[in-house]
N, C-alpha and C. Protein backbone atom coordinates (compact mmCIF):
# COMPACT_ATOMS: atom_id res chain seq x y z
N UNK A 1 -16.03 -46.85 19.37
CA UNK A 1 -16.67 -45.60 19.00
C UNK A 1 -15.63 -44.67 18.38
N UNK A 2 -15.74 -44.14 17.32
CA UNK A 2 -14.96 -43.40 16.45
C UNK A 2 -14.95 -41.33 17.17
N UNK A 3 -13.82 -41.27 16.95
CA UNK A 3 -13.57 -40.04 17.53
C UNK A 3 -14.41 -38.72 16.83
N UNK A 4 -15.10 -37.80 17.02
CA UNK A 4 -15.38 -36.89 16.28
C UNK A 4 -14.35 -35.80 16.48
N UNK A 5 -14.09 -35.59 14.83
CA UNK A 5 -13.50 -34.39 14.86
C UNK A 5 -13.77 -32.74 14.53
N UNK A 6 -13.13 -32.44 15.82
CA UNK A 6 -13.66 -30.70 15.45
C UNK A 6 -13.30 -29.99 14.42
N UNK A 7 -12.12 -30.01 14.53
CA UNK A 7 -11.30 -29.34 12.93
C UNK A 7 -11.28 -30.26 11.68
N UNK A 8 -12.71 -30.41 10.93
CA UNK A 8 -12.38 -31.48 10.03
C UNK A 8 -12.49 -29.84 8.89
N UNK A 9 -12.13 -30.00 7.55
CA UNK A 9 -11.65 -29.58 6.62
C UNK A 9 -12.89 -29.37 5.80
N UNK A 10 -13.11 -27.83 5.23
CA UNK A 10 -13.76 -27.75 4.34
C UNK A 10 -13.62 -28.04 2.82
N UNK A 11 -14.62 -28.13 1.94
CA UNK A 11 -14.33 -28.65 0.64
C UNK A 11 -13.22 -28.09 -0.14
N UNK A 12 -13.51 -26.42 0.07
CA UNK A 12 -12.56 -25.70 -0.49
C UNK A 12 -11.06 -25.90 0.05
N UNK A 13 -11.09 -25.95 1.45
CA UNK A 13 -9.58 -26.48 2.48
C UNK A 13 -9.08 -27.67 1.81
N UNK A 14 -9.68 -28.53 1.77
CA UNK A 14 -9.14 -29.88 1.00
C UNK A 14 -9.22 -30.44 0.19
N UNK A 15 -9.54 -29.43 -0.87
CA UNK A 15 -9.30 -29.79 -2.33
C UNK A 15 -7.83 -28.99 -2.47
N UNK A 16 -7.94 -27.72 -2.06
CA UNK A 16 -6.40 -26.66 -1.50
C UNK A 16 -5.16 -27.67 -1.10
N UNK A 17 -5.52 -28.57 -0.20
CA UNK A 17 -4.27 -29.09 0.18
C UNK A 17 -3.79 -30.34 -0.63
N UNK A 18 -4.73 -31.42 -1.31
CA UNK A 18 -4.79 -31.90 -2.10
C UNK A 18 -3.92 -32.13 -3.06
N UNK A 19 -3.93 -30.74 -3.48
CA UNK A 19 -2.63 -30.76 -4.56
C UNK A 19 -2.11 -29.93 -4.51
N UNK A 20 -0.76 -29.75 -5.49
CA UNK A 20 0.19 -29.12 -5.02
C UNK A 20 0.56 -28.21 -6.07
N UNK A 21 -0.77 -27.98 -6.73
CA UNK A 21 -0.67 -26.51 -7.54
C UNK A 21 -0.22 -24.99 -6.77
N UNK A 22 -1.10 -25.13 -5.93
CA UNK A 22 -1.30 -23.66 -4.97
C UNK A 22 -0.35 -23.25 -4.38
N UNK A 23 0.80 -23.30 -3.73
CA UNK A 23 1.97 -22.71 -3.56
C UNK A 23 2.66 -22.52 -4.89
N UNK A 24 2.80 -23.86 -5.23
CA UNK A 24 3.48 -23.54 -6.70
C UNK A 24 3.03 -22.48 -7.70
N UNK A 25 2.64 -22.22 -8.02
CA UNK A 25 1.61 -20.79 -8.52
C UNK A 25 1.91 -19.88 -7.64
N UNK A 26 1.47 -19.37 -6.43
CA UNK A 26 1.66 -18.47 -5.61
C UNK A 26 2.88 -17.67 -5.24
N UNK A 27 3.73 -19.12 -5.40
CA UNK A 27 5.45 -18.60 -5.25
C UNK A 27 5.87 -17.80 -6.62
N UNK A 28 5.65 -18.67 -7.93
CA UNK A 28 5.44 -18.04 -9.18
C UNK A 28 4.88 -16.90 -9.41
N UNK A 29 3.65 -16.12 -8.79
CA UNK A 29 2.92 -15.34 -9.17
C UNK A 29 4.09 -14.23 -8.30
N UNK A 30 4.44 -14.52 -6.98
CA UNK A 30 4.83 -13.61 -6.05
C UNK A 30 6.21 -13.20 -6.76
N UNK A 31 6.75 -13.78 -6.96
CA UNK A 31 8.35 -13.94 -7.62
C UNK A 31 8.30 -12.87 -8.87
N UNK A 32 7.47 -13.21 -9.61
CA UNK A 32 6.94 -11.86 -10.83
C UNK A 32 6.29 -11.13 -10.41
N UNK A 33 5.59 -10.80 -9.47
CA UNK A 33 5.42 -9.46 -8.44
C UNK A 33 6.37 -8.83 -7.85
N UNK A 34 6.99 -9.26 -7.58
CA UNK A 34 8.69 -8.92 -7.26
C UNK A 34 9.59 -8.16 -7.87
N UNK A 35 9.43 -9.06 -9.20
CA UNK A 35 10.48 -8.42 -10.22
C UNK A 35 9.60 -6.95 -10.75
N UNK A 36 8.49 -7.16 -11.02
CA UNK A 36 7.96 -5.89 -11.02
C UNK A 36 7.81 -4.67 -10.54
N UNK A 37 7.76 -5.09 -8.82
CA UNK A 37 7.93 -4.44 -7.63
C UNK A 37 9.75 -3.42 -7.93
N UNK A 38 10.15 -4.30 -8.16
CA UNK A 38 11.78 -4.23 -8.45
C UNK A 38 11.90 -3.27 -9.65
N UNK A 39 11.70 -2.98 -10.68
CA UNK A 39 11.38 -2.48 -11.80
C UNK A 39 10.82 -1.09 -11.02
N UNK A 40 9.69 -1.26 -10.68
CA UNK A 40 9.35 -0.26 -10.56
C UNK A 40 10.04 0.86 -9.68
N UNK A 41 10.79 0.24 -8.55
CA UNK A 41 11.96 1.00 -7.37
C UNK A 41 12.94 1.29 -8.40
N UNK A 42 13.34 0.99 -9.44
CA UNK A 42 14.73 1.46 -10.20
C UNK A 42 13.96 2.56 -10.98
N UNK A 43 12.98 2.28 -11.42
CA UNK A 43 12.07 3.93 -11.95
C UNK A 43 12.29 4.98 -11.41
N UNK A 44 11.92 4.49 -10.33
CA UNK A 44 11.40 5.69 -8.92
C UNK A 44 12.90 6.26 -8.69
N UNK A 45 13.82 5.62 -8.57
CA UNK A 45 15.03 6.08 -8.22
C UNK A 45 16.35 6.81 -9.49
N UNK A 46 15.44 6.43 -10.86
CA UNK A 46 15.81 7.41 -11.69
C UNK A 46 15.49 8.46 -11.74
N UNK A 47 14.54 8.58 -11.09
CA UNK A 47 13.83 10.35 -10.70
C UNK A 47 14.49 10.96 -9.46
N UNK A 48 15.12 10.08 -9.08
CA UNK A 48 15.84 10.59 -7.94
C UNK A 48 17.33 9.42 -7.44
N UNK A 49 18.20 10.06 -8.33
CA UNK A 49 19.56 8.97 -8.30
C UNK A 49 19.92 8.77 -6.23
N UNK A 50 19.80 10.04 -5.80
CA UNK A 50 20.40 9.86 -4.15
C UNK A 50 19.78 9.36 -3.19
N UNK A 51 18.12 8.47 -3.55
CA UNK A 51 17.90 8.23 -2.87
C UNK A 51 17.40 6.39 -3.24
N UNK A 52 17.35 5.40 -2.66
CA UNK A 52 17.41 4.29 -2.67
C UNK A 52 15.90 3.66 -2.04
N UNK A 53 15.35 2.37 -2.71
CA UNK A 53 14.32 1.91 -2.49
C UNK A 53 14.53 0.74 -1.74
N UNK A 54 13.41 -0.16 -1.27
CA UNK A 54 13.21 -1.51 -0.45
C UNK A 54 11.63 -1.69 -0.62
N UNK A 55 12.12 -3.23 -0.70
CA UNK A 55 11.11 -3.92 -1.24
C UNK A 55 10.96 -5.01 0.04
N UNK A 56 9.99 -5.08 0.79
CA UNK A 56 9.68 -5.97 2.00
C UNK A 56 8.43 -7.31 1.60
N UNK A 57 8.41 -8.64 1.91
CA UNK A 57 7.22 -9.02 1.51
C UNK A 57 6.89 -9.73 2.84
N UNK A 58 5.41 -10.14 3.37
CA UNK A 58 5.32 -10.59 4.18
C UNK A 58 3.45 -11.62 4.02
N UNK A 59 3.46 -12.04 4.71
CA UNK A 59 2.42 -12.98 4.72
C UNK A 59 0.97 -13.08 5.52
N UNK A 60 1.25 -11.71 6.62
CA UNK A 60 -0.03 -11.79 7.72
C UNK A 60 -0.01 -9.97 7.45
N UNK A 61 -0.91 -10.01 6.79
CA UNK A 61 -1.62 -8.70 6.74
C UNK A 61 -2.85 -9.02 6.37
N UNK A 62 -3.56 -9.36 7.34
CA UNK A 62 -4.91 -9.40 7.60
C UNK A 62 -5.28 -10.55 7.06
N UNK A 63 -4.30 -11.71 7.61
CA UNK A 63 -3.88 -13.29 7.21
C UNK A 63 -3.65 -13.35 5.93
N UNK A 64 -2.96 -11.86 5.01
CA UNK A 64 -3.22 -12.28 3.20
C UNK A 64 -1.64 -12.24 2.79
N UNK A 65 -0.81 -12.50 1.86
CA UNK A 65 0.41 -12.04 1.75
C UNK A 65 0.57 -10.80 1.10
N UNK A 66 1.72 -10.18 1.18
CA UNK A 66 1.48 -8.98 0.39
C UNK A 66 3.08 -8.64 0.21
N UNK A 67 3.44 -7.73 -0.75
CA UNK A 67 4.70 -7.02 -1.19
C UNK A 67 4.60 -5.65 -1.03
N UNK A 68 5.41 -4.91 -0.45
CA UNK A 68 5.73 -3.51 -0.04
C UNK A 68 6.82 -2.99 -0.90
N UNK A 69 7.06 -1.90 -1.65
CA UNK A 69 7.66 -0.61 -2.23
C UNK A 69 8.04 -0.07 -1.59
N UNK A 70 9.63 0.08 -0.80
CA UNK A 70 9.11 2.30 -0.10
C UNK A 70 10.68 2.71 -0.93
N UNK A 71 9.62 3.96 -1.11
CA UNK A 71 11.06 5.20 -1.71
C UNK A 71 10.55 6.05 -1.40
N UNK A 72 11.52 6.81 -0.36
CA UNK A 72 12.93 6.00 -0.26
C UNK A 72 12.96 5.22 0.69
N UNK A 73 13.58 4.22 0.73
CA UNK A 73 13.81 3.10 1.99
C UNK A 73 14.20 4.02 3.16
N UNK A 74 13.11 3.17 4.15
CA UNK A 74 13.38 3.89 5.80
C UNK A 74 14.25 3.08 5.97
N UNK A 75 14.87 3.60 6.98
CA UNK A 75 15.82 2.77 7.42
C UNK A 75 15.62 2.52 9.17
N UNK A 76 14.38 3.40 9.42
CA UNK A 76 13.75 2.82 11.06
C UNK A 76 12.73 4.12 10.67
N UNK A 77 11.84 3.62 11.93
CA UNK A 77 10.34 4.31 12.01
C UNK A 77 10.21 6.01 11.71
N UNK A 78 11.55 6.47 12.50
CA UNK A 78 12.02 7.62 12.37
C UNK A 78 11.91 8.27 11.22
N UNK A 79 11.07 8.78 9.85
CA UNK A 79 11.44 9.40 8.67
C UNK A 79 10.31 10.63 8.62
N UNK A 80 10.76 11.62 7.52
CA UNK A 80 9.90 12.47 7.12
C UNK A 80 9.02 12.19 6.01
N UNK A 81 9.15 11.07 4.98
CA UNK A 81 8.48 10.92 4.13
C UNK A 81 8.69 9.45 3.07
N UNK A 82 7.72 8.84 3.15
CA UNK A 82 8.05 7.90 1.91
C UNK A 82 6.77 7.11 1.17
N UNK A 83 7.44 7.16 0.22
CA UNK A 83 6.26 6.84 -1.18
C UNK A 83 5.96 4.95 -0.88
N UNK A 84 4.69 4.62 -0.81
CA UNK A 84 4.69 3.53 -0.38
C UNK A 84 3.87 2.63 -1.57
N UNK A 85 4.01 1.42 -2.52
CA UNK A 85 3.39 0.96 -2.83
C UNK A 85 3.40 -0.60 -2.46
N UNK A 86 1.92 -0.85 -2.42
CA UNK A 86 1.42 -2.10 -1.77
C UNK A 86 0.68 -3.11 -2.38
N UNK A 87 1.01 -4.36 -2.74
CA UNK A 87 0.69 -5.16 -3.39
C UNK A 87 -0.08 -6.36 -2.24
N UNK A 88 -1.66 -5.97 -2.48
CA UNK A 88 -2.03 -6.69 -1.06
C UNK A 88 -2.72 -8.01 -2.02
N UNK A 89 -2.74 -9.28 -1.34
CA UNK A 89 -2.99 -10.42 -2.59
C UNK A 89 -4.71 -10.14 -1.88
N UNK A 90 -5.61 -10.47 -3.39
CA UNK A 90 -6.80 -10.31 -2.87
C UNK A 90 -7.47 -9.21 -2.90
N UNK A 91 -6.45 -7.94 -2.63
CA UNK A 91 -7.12 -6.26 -2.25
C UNK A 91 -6.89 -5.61 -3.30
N UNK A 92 -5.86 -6.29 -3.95
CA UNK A 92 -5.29 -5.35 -5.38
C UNK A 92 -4.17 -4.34 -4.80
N UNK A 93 -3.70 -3.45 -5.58
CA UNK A 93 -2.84 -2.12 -5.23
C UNK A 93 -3.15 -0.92 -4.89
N UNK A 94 -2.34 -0.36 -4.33
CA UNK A 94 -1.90 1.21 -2.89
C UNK A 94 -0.80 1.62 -3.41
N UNK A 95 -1.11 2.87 -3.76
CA UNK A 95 -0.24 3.62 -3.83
C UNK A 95 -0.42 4.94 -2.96
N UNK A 96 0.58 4.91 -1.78
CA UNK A 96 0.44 5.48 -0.67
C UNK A 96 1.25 6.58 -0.51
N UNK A 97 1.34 7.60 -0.09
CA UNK A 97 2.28 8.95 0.55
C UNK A 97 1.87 8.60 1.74
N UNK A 98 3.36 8.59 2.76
CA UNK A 98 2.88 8.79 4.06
C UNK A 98 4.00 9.79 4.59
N UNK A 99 3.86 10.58 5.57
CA UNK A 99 4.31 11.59 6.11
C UNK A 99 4.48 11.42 7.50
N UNK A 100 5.46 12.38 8.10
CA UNK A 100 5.48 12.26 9.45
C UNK A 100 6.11 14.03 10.20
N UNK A 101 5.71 14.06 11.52
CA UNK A 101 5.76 15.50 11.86
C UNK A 101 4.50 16.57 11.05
N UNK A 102 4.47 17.43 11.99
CA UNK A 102 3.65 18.42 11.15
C UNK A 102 4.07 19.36 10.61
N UNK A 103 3.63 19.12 9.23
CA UNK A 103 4.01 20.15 8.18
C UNK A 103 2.23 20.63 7.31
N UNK A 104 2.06 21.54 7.74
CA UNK A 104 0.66 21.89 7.61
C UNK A 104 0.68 22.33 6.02
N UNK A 105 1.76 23.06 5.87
CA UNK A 105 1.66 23.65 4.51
C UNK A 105 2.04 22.27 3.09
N UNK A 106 2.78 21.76 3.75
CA UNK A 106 2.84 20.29 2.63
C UNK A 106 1.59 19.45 2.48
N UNK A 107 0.64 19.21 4.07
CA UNK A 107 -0.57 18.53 3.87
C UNK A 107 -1.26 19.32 2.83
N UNK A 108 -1.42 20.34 3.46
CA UNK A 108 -2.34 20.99 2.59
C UNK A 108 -2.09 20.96 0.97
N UNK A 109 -0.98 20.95 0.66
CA UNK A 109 -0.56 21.12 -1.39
C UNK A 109 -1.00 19.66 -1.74
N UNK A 110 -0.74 18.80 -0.48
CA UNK A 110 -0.87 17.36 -1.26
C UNK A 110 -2.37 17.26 -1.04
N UNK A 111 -3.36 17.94 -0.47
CA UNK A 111 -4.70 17.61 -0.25
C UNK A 111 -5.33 18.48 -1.81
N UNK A 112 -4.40 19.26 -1.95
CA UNK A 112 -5.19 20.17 -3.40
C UNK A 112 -4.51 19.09 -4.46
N UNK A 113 -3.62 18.76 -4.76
CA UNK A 113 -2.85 18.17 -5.67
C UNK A 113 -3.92 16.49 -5.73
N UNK A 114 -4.55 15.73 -4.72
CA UNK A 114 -5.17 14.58 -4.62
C UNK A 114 -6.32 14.54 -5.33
N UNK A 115 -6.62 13.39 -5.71
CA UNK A 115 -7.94 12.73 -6.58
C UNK A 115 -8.89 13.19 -5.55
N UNK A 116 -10.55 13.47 -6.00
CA UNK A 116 -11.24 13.74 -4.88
C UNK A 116 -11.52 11.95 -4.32
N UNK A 117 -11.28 10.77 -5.51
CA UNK A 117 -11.45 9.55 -4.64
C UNK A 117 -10.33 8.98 -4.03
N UNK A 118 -9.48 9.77 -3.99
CA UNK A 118 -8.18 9.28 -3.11
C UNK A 118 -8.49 8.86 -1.36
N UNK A 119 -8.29 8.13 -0.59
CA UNK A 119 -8.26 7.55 0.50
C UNK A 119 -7.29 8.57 1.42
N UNK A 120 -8.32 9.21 2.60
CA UNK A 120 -7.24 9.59 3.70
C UNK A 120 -6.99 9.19 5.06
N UNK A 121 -6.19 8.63 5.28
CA UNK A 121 -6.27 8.13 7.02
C UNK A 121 -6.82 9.10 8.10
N UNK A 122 -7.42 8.77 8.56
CA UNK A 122 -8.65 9.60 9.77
C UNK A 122 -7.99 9.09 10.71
N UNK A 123 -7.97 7.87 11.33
CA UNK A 123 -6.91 7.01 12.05
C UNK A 123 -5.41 6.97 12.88
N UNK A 124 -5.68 6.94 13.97
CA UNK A 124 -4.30 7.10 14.33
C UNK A 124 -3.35 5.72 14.49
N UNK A 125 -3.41 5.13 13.78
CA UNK A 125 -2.76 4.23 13.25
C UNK A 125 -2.26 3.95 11.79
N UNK A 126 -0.73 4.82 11.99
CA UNK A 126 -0.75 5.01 10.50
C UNK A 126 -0.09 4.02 9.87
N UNK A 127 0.31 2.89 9.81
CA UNK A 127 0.36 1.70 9.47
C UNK A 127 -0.89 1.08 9.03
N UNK A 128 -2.33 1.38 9.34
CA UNK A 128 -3.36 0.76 8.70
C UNK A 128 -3.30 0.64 7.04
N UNK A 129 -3.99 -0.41 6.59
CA UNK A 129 -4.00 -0.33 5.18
C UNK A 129 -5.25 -0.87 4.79
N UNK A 130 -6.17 -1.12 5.36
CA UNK A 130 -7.16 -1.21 4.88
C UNK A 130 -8.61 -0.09 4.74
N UNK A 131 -8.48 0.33 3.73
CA UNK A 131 -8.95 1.34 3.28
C UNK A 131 -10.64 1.29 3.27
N UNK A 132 -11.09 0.18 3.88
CA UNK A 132 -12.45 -0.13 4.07
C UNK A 132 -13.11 0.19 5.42
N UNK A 133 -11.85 -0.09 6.29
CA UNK A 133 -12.08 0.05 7.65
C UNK A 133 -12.97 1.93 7.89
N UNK A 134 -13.17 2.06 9.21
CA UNK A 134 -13.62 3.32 9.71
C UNK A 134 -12.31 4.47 9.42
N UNK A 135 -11.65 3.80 9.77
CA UNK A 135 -9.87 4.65 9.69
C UNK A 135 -9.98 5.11 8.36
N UNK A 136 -10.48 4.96 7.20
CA UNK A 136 -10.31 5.72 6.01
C UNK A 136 -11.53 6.46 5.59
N UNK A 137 -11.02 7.46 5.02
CA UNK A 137 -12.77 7.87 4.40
C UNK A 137 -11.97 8.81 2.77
N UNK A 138 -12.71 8.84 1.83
CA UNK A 138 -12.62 9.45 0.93
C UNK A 138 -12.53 10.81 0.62
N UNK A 139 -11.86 11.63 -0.01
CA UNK A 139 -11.14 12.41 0.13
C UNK A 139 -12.18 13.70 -0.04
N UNK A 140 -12.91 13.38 -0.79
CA UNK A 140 -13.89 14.23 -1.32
C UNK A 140 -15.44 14.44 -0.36
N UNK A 141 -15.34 13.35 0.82
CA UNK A 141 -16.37 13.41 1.79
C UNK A 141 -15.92 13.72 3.04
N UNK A 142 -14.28 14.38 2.96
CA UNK A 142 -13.84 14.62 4.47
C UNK A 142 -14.67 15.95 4.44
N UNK A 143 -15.08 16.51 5.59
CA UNK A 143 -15.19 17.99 6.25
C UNK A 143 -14.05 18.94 6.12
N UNK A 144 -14.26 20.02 6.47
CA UNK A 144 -13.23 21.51 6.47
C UNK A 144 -12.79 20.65 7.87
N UNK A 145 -13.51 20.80 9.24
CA UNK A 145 -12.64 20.53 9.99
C UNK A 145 -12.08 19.12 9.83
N UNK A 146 -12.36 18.19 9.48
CA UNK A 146 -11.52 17.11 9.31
C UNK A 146 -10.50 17.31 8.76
N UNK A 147 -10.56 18.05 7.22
CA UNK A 147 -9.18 18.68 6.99
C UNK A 147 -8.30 19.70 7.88
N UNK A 148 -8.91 20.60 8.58
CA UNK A 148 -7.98 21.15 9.37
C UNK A 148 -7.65 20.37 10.07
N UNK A 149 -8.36 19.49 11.03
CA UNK A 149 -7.80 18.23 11.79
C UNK A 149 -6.17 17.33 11.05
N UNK A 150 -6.28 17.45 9.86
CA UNK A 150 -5.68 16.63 9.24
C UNK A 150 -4.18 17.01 9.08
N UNK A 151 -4.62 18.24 8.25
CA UNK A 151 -3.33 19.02 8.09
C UNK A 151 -2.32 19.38 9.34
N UNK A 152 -2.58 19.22 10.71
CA UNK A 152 -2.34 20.00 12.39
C UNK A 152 -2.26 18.48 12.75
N UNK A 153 -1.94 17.25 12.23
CA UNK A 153 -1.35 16.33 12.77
C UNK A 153 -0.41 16.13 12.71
N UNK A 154 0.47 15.51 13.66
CA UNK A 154 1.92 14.92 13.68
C UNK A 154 2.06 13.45 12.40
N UNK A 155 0.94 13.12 11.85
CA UNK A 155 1.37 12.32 10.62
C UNK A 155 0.47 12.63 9.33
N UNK A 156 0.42 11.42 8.15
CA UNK A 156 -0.43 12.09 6.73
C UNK A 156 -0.07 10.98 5.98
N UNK A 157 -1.07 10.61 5.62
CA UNK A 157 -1.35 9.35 5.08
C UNK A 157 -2.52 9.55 3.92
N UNK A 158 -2.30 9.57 2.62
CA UNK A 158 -3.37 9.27 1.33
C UNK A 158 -2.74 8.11 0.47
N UNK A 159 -3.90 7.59 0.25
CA UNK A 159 -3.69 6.05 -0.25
C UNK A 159 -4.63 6.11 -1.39
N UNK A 160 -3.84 5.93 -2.43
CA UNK A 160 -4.79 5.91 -4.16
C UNK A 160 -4.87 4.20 -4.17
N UNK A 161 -5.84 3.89 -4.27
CA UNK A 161 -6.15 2.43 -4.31
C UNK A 161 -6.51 1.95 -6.23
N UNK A 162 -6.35 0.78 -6.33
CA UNK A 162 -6.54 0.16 -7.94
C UNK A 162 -6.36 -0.99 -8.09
N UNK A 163 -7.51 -0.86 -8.71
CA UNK A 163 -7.44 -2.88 -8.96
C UNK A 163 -6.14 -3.51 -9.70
N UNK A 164 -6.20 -4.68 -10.10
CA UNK A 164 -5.40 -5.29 -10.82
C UNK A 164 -5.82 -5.60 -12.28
N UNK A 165 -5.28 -4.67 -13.27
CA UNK A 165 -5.80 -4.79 -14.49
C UNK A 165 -5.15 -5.64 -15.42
N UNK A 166 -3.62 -4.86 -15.34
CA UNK A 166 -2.93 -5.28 -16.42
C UNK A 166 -1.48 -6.49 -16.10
N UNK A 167 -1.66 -7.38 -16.15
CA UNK A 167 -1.12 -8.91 -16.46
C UNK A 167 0.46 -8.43 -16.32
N UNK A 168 0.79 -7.40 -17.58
CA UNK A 168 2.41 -7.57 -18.01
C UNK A 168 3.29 -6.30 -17.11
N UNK A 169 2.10 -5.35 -16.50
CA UNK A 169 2.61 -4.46 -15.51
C UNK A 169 1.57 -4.07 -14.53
N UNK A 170 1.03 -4.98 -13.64
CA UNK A 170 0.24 -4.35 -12.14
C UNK A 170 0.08 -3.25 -11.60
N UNK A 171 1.64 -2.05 -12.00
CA UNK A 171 1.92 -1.05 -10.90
C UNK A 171 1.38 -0.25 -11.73
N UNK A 172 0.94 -0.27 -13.24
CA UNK A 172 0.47 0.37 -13.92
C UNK A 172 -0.65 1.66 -13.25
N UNK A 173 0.66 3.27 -13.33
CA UNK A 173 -0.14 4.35 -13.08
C UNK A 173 0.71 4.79 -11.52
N UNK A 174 1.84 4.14 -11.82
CA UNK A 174 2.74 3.72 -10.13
C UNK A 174 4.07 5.35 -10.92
N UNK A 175 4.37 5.33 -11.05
CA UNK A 175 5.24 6.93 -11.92
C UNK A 175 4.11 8.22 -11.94
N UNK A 176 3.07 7.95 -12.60
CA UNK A 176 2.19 9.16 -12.73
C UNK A 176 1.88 9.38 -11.50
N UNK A 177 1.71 8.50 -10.28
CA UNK A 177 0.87 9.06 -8.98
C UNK A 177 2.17 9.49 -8.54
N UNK A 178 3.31 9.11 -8.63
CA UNK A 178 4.58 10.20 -7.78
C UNK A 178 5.20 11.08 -8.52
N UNK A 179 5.10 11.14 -9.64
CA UNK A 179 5.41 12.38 -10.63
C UNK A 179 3.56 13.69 -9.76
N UNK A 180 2.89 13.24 -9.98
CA UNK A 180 1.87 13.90 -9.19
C UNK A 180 2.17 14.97 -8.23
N UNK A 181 2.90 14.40 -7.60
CA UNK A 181 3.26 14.68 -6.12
C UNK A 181 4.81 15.25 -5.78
N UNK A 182 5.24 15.13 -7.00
CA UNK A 182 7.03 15.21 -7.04
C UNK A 182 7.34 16.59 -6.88
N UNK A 183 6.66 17.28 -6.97
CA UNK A 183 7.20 19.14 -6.60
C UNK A 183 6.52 19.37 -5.07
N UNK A 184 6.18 18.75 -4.68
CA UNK A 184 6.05 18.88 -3.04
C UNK A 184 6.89 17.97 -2.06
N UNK A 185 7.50 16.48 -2.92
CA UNK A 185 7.94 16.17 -1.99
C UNK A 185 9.45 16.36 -2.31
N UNK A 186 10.21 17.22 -3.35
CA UNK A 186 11.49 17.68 -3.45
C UNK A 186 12.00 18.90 -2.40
């Protein structure tokens, strides 16, 4: 009598493993996400020679891989501010401000200065990034008190989200959203 198996493989699973396109590509695709990623931190840091970027990539964010931006590079959890962009595979791009401590009068310039479809963390988990979840809501459907709520927190989180359009530069619109924002966070 032949064993049944539980974990047998879907069509899509094992045509995937099959061959050995799919990493190969993936590593390729990620590698020129990279250099782009990279490109874009030497931008960011011509607007600002004293301060220095990092580029993190990792593979389980919400089982997907993804590449991280921050300027300026934290250097532990501890910071007042950094520009975050996020290359989630699948979700497209984030271009994030996140904040820390309360500074009511900075929330507030960056809440007038924001797209009304800009993404704000509601959430006290400010590491979330999925902008679908309950934890986000749109900028233009928060409440007065949600914004006062917002501004009178110990953190601050808006996340401009965008698909993936353009082939020869992804981050495309990655300078204009922190030039945006660049006289509040000097």
């Amino acid at each position: 009598m032949e064993q049944k198996w539980v974990n047998k493989l879907n069509n899509d699973e094992f045509n995937l493993i099959e061959n050995d396109w799919y990493p190969i590509i993936k590593k390729s695709a990620m590698d020129k996400i990279k250099a782009q990623l990279l490109e874009s931190g030497e931008l960011l840091q011509s607007f600002n020679p004293n301060k220095s970027f990092k580029i993190s990539a990792g593979e389980r964010l919400q089982d997907l891989p993804y590449l991280v931006l921050d300027f300026p590079k934290m250097n532990n959890l501890q910071f007042n501010f950094v520009y975050r962009t996020l290359f989630w595979w699948g979700r497209g791009i984030q271009f994030q401000l996140i904040f820390q401590g309360v500074q009511k009068e900075l929330y507030t310039k960056v809440l007038t200065l924001a797209q009304p479809t800009d993404f704000i963390l509601l959430g006290s988990n400010l590491w979330e990034n999925d902008i679908h979840s309950e934890h986000f809501q749109i900028l233009e459907q928060i409440s007065e008190p949600q914004q006062l709520e917002l501004i009178s927190g110990r953190f601050f989180k808006l996340v401009r989200s965008k698909p993936i359009e353009n082939k020869e530069n992804i981050f495309e619109g990655l300078s204009e959203f922190y030039k945006q924002f660049e006289e509040v966070l000097s």
